[in-house]
N, C-alpha and C. Protein backbone atom coordinates (compact mmCIF):
# COMPACT_ATOMS: atom_id res chain seq x y z
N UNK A 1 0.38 -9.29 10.93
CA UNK A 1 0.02 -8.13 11.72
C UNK A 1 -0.16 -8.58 13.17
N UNK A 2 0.23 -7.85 14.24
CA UNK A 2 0.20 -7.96 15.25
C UNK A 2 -1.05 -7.74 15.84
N UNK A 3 -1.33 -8.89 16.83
CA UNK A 3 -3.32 -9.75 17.14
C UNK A 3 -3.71 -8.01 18.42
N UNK A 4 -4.92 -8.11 18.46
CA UNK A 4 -5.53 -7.22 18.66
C UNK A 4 -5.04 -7.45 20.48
N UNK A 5 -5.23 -8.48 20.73
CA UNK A 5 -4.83 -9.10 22.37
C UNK A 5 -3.58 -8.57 22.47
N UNK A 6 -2.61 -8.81 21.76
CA UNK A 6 -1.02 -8.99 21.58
C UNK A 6 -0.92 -6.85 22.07
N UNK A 7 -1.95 -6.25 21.24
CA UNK A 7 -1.96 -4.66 21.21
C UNK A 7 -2.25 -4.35 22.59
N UNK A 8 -3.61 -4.99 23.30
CA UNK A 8 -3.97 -4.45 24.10
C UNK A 8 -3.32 -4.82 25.37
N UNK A 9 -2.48 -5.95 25.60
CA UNK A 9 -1.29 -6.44 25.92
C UNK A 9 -0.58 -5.07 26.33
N UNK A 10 0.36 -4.43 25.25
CA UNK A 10 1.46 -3.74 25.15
C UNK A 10 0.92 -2.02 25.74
N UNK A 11 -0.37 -2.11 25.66
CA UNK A 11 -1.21 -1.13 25.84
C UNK A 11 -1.21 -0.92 27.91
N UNK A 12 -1.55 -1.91 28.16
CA UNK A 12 -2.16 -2.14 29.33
C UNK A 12 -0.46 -2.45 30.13
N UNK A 13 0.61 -2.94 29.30
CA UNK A 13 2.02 -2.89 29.97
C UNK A 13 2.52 -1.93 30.17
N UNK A 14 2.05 -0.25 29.71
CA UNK A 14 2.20 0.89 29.44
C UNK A 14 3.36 1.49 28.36
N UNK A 15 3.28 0.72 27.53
CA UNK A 15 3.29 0.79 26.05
C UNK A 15 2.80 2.22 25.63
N UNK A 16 3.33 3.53 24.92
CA UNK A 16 2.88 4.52 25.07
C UNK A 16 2.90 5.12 23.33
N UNK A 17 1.50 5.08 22.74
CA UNK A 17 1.76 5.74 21.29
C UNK A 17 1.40 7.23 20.99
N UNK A 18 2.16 7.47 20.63
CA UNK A 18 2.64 9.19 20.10
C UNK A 18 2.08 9.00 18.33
N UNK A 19 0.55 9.05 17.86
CA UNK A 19 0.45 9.11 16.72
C UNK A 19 0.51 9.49 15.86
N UNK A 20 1.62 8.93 14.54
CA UNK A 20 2.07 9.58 13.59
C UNK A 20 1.48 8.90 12.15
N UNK A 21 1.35 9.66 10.94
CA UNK A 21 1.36 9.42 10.07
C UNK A 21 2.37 8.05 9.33
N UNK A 22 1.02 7.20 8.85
CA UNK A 22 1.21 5.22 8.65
C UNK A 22 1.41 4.45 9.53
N UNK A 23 0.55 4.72 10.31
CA UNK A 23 0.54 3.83 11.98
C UNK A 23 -1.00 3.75 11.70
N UNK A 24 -1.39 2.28 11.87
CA UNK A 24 -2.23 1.48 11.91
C UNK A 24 -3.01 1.88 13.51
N UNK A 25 -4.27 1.60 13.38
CA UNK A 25 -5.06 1.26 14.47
C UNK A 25 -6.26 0.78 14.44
N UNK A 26 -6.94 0.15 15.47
CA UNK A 26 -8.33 -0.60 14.96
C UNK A 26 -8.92 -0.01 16.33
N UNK A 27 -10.09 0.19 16.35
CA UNK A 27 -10.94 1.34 17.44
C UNK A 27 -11.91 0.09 18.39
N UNK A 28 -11.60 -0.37 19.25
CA UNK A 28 -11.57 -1.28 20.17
C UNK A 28 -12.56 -0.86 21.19
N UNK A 29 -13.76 -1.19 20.35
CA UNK A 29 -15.37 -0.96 20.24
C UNK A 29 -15.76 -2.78 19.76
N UNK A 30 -16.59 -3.52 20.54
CA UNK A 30 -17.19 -4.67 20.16
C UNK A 30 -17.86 -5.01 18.64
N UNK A 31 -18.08 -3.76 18.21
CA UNK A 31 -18.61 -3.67 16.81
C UNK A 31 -17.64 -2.93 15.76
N UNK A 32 -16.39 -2.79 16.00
CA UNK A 32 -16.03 -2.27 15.35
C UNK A 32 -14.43 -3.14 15.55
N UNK A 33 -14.11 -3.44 16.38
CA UNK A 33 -12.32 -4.12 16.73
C UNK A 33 -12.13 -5.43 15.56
N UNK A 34 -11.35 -5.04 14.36
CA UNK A 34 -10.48 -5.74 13.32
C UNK A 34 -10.56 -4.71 12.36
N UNK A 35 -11.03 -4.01 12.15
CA UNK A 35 -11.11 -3.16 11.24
C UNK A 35 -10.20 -2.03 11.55
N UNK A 36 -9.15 -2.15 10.58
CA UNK A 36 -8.01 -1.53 10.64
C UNK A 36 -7.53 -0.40 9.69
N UNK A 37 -7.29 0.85 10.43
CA UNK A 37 -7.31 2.18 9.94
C UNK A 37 -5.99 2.48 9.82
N UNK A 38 -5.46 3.40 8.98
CA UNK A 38 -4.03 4.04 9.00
C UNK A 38 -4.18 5.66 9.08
N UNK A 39 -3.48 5.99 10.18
CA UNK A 39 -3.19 7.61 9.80
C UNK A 39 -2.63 8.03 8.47
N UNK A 40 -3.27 9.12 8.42
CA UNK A 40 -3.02 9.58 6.80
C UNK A 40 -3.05 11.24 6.90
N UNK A 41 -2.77 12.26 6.20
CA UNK A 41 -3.60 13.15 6.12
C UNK A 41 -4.22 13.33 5.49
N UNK A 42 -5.32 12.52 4.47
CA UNK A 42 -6.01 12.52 3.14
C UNK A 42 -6.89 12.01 4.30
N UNK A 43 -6.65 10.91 5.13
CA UNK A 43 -8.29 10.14 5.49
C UNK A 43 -8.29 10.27 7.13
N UNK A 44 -7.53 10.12 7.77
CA UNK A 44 -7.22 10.07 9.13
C UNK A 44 -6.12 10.85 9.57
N UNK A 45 -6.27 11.69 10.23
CA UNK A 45 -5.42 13.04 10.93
C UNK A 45 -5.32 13.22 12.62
N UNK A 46 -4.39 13.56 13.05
CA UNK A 46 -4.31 13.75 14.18
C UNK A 46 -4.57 15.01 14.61
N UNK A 47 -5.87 15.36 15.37
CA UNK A 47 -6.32 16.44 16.26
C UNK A 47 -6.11 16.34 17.72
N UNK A 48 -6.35 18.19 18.27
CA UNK A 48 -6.63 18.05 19.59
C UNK A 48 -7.70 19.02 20.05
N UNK A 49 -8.75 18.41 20.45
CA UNK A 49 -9.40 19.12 21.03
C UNK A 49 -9.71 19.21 22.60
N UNK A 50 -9.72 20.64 23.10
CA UNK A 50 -9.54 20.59 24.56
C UNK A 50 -8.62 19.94 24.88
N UNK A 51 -7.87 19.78 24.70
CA UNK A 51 -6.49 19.60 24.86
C UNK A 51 -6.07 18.10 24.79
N UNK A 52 -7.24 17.44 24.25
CA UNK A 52 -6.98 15.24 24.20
C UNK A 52 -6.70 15.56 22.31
N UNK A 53 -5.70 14.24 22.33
CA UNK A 53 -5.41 14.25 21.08
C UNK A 53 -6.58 13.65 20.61
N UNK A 54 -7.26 13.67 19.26
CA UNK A 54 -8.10 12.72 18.75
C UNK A 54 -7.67 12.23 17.59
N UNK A 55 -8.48 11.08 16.91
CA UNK A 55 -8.08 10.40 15.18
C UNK A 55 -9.16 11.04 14.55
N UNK A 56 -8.95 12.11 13.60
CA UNK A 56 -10.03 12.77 12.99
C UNK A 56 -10.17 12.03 11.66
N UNK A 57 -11.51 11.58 11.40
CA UNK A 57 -11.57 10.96 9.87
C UNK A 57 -12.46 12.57 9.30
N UNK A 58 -11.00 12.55 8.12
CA UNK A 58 -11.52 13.63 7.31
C UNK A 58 -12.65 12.97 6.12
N UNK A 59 -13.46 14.00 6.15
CA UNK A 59 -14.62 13.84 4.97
C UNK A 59 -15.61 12.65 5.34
N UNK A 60 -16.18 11.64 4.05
CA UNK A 60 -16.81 10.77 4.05
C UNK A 60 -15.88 9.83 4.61
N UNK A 61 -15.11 9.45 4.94
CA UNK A 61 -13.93 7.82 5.13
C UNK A 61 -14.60 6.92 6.75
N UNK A 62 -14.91 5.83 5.90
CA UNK A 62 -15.77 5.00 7.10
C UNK A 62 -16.65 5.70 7.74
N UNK A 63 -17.91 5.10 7.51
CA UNK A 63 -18.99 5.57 7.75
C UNK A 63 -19.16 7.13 8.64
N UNK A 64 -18.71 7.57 7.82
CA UNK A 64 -18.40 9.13 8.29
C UNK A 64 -18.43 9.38 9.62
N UNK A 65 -17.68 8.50 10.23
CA UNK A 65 -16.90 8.80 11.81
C UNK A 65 -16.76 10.46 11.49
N UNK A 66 -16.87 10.90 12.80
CA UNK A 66 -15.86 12.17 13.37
C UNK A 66 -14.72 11.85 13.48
N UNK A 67 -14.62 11.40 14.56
CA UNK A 67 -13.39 11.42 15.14
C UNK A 67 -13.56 10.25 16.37
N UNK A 68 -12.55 9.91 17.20
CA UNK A 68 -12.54 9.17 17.83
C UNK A 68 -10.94 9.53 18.64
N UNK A 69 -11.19 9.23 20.25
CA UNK A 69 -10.10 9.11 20.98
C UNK A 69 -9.36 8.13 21.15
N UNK A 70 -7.64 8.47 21.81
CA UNK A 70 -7.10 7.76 21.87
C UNK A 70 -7.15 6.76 22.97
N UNK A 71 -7.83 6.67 23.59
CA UNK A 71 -8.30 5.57 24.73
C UNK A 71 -9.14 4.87 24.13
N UNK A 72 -9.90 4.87 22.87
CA UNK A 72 -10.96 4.02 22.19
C UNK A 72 -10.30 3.99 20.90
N UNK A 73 -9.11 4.21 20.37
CA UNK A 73 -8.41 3.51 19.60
C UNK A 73 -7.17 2.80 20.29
N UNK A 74 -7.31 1.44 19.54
CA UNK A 74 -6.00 0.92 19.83
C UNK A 74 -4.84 0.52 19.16
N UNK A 75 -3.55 0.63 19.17
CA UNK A 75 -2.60 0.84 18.05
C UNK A 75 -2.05 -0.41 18.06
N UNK A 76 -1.85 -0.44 16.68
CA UNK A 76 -1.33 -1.87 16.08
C UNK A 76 0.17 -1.35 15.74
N UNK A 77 1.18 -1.36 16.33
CA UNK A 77 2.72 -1.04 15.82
C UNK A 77 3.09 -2.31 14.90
N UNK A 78 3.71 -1.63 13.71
CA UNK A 78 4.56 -2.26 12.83
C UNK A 78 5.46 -3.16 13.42
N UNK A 79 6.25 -3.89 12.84
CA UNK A 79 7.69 -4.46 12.70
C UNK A 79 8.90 -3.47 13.01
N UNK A 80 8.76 -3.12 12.46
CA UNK A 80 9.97 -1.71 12.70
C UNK A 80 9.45 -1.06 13.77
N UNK A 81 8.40 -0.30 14.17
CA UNK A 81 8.21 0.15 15.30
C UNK A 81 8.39 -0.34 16.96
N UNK A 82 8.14 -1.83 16.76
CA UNK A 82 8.43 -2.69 17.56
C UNK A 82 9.78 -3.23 17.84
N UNK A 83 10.96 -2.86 16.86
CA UNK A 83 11.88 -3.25 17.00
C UNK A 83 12.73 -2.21 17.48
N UNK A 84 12.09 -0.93 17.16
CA UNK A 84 12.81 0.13 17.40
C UNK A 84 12.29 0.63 18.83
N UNK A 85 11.41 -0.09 19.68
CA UNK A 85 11.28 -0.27 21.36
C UNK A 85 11.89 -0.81 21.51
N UNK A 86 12.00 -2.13 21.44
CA UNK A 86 13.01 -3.17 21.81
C UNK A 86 14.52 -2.56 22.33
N UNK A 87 14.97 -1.45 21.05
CA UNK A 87 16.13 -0.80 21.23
C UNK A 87 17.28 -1.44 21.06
N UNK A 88 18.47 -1.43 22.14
CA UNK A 88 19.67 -1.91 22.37
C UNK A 88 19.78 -3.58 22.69
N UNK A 89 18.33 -3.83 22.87
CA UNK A 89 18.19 -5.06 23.65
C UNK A 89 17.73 -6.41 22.78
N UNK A 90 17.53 -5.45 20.92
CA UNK A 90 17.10 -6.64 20.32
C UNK A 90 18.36 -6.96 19.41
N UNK A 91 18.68 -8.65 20.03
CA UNK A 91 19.55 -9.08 19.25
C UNK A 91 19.74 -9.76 18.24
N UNK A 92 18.37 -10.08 17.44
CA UNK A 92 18.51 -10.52 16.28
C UNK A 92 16.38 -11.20 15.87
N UNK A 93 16.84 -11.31 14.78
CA UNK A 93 15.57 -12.29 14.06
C UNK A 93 16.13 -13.36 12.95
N UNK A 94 15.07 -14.42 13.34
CA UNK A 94 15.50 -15.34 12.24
C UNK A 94 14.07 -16.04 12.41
N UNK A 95 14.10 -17.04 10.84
CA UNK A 95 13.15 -17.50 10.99
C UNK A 95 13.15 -19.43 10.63
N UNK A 96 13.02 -19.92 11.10
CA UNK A 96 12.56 -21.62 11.10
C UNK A 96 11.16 -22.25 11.51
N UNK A 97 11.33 -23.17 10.32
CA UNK A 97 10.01 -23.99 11.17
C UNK A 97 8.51 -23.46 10.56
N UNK A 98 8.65 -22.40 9.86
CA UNK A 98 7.58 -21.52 9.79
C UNK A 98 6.86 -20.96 11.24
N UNK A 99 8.26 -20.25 12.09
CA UNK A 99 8.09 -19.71 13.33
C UNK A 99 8.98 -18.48 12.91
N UNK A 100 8.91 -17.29 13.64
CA UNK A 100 9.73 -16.46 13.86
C UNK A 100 10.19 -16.07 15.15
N UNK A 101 11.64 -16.11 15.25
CA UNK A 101 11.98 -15.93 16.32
C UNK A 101 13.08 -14.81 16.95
N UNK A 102 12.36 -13.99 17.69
CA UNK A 102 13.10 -12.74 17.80
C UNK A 102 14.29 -12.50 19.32
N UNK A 103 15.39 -12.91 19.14
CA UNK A 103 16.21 -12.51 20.23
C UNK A 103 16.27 -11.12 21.15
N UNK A 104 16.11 -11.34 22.29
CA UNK A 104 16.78 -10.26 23.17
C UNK A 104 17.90 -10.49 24.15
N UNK A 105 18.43 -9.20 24.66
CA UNK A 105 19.03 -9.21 25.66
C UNK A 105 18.83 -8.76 26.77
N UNK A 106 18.66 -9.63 28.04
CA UNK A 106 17.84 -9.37 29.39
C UNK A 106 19.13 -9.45 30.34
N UNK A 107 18.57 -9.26 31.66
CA UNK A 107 19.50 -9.25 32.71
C UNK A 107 20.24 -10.07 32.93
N UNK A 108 19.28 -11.45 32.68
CA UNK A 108 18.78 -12.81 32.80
C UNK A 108 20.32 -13.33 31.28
N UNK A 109 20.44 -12.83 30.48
CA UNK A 109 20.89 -13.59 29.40
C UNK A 109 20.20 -13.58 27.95
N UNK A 110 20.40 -13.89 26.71
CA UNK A 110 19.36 -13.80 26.01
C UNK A 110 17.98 -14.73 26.03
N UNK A 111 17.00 -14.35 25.82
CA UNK A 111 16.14 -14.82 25.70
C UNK A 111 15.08 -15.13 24.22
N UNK A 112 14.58 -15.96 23.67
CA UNK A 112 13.84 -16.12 22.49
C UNK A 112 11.96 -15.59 22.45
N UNK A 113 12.09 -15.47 22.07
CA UNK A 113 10.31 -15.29 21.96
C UNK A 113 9.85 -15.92 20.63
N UNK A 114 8.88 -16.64 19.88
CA UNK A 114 8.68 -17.33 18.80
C UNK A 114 7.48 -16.84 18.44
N UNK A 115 6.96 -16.90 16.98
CA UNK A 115 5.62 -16.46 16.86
C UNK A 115 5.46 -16.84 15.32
N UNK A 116 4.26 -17.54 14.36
CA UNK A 116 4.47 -17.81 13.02
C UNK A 116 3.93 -16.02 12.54
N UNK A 117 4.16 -15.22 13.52
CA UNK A 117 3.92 -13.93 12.72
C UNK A 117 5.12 -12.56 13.15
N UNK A 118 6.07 -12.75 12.38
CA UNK A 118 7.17 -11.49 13.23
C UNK A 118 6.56 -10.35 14.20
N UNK A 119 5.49 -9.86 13.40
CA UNK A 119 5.18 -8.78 14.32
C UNK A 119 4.96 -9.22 15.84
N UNK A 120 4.01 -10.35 16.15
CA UNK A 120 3.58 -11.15 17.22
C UNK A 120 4.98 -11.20 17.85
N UNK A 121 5.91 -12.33 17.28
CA UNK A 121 7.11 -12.45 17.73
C UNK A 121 7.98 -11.67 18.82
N UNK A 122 7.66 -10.17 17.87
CA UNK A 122 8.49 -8.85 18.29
C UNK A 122 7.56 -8.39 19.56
N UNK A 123 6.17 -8.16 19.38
CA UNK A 123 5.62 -8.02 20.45
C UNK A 123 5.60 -8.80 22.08
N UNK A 124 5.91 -10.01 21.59
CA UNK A 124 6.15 -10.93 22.81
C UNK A 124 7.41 -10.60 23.26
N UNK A 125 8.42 -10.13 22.72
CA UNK A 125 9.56 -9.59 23.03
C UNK A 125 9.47 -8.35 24.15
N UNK A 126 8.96 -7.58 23.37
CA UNK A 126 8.58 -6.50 24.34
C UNK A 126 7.98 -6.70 25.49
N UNK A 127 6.64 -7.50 25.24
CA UNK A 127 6.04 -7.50 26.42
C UNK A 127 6.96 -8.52 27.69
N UNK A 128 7.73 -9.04 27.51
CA UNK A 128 9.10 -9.22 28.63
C UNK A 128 9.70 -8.55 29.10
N UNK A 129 9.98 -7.26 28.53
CA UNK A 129 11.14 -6.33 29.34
C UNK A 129 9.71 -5.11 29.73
N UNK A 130 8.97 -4.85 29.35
CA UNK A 130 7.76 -3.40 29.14
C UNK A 130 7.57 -3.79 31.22
């Protein structure tokens, strides 16, 4: 899974999440950042009130949060989600070494990014072209 730094990284590069149902996030609060939530509509739902989207925890689910905004959650993108930013520009994955290493294509030529965790990998990818 892609490191909480690696998120707030892609976040702060202006990295932009549109939250959908099975997208991970961990609420990036000192007492609360590793603890990792999935949209759902059984436990976690996407609201808007006054017009800000929020993460609504339906019912009892974790200590019976309300809800919480998207500036105090932070999103953890998948493998696939990350690859599917990348776009036209990702040219491959492979893995050695017990590293993973994800190709792109830059202005520059291809370039590698390495990581013993794909998601990481893919994220370091991004955060080169973002």
């Amino acid at each position: 899974m892609i490191t909480v730094e690696l998120a707030r990284s892609l976040g702060a590069a202006g990295v932009l999440w549109e939250p959908a149902p099975g997208d991970r996030f961990t609420i990036d609060q000192p007492n609360v950042v590793g603890e990792v939530f999935w949209i759902s509509h059984l436990t976690i739902d996407v609201h808007t009130f006054k017009g800000q989207p929020l993460l609504g925890f339906n019912g009892t689910t974790e200590w019976a949060l309300d809800s919480v905004t998207l500036d105090t959650a932070l999103w953890l993108p998948r493998e696939d989600q990350l690859r599917e930013l990348l776009g036209d520009r990702f040219a491959g994955l492979q893995r050695a070494d017990g590293q993973w290493t994800v190709d792109v294509d830059t202005s520059e030529g291809r370039s590698q990014f390495c990581d013993p965790d794909p998601e990481c990998a893919y994220a370091r990818a991004l955060l080169s072209i973002a």
